[in-house]
Protein backbone atom coordinates (compact mmCIF):
# COMPACT_ATOMS: atom_id res chain seq x y z
CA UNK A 1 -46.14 -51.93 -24.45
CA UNK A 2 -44.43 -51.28 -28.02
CA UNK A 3 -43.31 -47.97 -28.87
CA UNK A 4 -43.09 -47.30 -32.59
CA UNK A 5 -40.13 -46.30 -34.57
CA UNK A 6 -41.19 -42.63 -34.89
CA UNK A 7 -41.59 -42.67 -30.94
CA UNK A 8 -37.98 -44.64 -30.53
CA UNK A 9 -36.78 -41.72 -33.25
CA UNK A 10 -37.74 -38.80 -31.19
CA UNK A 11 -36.79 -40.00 -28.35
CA UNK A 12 -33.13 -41.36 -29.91
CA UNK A 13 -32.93 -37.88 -30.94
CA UNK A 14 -34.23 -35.96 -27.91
CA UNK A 15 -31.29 -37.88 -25.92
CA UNK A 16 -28.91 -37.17 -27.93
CA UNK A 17 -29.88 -33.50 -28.57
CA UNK A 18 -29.35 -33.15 -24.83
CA UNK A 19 -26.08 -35.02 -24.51
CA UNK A 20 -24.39 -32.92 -26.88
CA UNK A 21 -26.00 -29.80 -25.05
CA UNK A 22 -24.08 -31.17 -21.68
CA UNK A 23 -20.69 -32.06 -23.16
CA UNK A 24 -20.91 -27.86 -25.12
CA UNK A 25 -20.92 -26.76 -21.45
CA UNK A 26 -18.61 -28.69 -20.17
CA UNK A 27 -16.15 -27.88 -22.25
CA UNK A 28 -16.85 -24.49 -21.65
CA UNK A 29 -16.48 -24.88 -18.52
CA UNK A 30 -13.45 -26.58 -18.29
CA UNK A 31 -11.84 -24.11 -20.99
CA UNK A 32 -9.25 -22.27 -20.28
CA UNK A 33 -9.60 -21.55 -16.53
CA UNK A 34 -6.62 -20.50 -15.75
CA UNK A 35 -7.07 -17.12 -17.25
CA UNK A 36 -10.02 -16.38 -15.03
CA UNK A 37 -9.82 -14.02 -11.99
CA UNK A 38 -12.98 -13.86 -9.47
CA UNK A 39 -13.53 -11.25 -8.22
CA UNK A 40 -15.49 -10.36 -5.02
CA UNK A 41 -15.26 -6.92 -4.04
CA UNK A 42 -13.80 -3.64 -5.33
CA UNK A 43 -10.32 -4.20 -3.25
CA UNK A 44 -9.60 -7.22 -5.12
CA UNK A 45 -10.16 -5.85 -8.28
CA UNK A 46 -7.91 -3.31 -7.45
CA UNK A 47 -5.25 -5.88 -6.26
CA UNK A 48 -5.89 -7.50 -9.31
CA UNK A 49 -5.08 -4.78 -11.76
CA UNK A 50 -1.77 -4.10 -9.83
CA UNK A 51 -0.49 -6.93 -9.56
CA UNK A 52 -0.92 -7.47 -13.61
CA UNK A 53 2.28 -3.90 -13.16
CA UNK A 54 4.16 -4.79 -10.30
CA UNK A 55 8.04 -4.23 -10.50
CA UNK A 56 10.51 -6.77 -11.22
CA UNK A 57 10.93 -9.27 -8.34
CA UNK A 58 13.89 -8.86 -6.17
CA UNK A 59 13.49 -4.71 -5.87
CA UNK A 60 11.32 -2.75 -4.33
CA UNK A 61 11.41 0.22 -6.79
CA UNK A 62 7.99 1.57 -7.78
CA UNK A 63 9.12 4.44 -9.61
CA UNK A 64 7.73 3.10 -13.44
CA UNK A 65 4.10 3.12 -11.57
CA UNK A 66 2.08 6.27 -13.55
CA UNK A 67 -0.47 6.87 -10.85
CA UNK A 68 -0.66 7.20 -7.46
CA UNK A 69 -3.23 5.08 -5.57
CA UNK A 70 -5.47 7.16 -3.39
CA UNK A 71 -5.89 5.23 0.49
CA UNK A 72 -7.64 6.64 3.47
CA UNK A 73 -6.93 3.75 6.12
CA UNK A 74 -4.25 0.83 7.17
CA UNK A 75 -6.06 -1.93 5.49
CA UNK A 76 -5.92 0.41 2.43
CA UNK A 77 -2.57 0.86 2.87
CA UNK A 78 -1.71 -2.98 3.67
CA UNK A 79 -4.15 -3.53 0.40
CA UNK A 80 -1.75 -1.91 -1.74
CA UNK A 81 1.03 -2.66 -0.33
CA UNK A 82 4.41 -2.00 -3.15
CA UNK A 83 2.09 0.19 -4.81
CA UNK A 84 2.79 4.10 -4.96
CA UNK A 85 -0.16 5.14 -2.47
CA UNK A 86 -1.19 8.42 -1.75
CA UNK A 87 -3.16 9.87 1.33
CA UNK A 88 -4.40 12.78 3.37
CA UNK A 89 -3.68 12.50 7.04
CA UNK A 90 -1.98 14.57 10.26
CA UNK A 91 1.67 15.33 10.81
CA UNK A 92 2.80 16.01 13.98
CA UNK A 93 6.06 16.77 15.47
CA UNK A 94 8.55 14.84 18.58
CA UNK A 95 12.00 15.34 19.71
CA UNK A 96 14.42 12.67 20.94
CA UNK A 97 14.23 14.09 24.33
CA UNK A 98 10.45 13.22 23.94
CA UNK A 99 9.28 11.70 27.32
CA UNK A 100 9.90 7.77 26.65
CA UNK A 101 12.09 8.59 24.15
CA UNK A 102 15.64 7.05 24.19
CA UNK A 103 17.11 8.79 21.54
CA UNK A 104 17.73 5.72 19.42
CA UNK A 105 15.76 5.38 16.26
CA UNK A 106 13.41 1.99 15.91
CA UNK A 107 13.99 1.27 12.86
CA UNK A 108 18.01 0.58 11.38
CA UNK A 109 19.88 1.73 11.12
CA UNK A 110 18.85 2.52 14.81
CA UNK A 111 20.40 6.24 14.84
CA UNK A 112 21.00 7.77 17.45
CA UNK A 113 19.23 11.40 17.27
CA UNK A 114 19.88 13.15 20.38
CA UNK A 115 23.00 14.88 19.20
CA UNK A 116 20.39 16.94 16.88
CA UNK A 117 20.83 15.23 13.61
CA UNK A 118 17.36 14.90 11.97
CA UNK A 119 18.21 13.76 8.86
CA UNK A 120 19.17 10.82 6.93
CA UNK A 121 21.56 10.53 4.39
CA UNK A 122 19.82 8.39 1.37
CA UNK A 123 21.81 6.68 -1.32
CA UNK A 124 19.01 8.02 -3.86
CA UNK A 125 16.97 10.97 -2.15
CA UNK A 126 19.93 12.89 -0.29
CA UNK A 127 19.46 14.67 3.03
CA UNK A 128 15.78 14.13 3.90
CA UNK A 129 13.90 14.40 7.26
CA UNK A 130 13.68 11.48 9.62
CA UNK A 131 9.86 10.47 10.17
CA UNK A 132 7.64 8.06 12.87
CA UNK A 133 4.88 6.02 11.16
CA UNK A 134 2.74 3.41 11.63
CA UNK A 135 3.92 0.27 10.84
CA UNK A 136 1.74 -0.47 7.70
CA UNK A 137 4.77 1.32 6.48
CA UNK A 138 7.74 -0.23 6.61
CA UNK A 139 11.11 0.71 7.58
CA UNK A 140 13.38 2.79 4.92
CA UNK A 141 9.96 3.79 3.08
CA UNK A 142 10.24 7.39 1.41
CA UNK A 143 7.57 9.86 1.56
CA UNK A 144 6.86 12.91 -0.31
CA UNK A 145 4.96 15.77 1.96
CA UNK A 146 3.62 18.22 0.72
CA UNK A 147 0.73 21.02 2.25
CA UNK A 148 2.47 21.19 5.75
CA UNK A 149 2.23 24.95 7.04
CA UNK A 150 5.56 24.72 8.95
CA UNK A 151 8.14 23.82 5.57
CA UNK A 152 7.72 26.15 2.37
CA UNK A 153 6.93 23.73 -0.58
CA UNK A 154 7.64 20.05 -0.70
CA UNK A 155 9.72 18.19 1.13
CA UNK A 156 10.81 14.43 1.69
CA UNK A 157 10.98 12.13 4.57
CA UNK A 158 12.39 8.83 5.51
CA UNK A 159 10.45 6.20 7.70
CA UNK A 160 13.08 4.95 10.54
CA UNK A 161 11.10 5.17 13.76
CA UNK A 162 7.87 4.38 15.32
CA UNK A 163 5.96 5.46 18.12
CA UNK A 164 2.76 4.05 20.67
CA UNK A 165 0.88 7.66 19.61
CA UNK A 166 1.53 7.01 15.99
CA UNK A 167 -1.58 5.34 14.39
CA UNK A 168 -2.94 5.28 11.01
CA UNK A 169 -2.72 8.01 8.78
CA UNK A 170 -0.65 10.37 11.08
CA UNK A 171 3.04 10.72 10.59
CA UNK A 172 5.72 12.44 13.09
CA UNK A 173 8.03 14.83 12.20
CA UNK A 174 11.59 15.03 14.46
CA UNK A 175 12.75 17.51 15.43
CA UNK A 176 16.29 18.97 17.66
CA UNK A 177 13.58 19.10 20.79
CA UNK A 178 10.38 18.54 22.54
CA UNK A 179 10.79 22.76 23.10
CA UNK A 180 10.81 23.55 19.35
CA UNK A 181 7.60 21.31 18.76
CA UNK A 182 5.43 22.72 21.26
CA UNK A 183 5.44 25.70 19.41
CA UNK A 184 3.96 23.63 16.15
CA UNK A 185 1.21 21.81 17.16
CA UNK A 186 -0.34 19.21 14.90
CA UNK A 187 -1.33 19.92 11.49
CA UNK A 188 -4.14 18.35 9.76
CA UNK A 189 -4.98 17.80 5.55
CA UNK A 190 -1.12 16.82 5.14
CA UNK A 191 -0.45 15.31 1.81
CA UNK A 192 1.44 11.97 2.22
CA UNK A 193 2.91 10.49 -0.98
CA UNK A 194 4.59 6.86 -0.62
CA UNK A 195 7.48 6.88 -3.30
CA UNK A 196 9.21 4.15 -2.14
CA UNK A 197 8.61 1.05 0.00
CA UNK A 198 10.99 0.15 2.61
CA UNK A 199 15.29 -0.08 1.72
């Protein structure tokens, strides 16, 4: 059967009409895809946008971050992890004579607290309170409490020890004794600000 010119014309034209339609999006396509992110759920956008502000490698200063980064559980916290994080959890309160307790901090410089001392001696914070987290928070990490009804105002703490009771978004205080923190209880709606991450 003989097609006609006009038919061979259309059709010449209909191919080629669709071959150029095929290589346009494949070049699009193939464009620049290195720039692209995907993005699946509202924690990696999240990751996404820090990471485009993170801190120069080789420190672990966070202190040029503007905002803090609100969290209410451990894969929140291990989701922004190097990022200044903020939450609302308990503070409670242990002494080195604690039952279990040996009086040696677990984190180093493994300090030995049962002669009473209950601070820490930072190279940039000063004297600050020794704390027990969990250990989504790493050693050496500095936090800034604030709303706790036994300390007037704000107050810092250092991260050097950890503890089987301490879970999530609880924190514990130490004190001289077991005695002086049966008196204090546990105190819910503390304000926990991470300022720095680890040494």
């Amino acid at each position: 059967m003989k097609r006609s010119r006009k038919q061979i014309n259309s059709l010449t034209t209909y191919f080629g009409t669709l071959l150029f339609i095929i290589f346009i999006l494949l070049l699009i396509a193939t464009t620049d895809n290195k720039n692209r992110i995907v993005v699946s759920n509202v924690n990696t956008i999240k990751s996404v946008e820090a990471s485009r502000i993170m801190p120069i490698e080789g420190t672990n200063s966070i202190e040029n971050y503007d905002e803090f980064v609100k969290v209410s559980s451990v894969f929140d916290i291990e989701t922004h992890k190097n990022e200044k994080i903020e939450f609302t959890g308990t503070l409670t309160g242990y002494g080195p004579d604690c039952v279990g307790c040996s009086g040696k901090l677990g984190c180093s410089p493994y300090q030995n607290v049962q002669n009473g001392n209950i601070y820490y001696e930072d190279s940039k914070y000063g004297k600050i309170r020794i704390l027990a987290a969990d250990p989504s928070i790493p050693c050496g990490s500095i936090v800034k409490i604030s709303n706790y009804k036994n300390v007037d105002g704000d107050f810092y703490g250092i991260v050097l020890d950890r503890g089987s009771a301490i879970k999530g978004l609880t924190m514990d205080l130490l004190y001289n004794s077991e005695a002086e923190v049966k008196a204090l209880g546990r105190t819910y709606d503390v304000n926990f600000r991470l300022e720095r991450w680890g040494y």
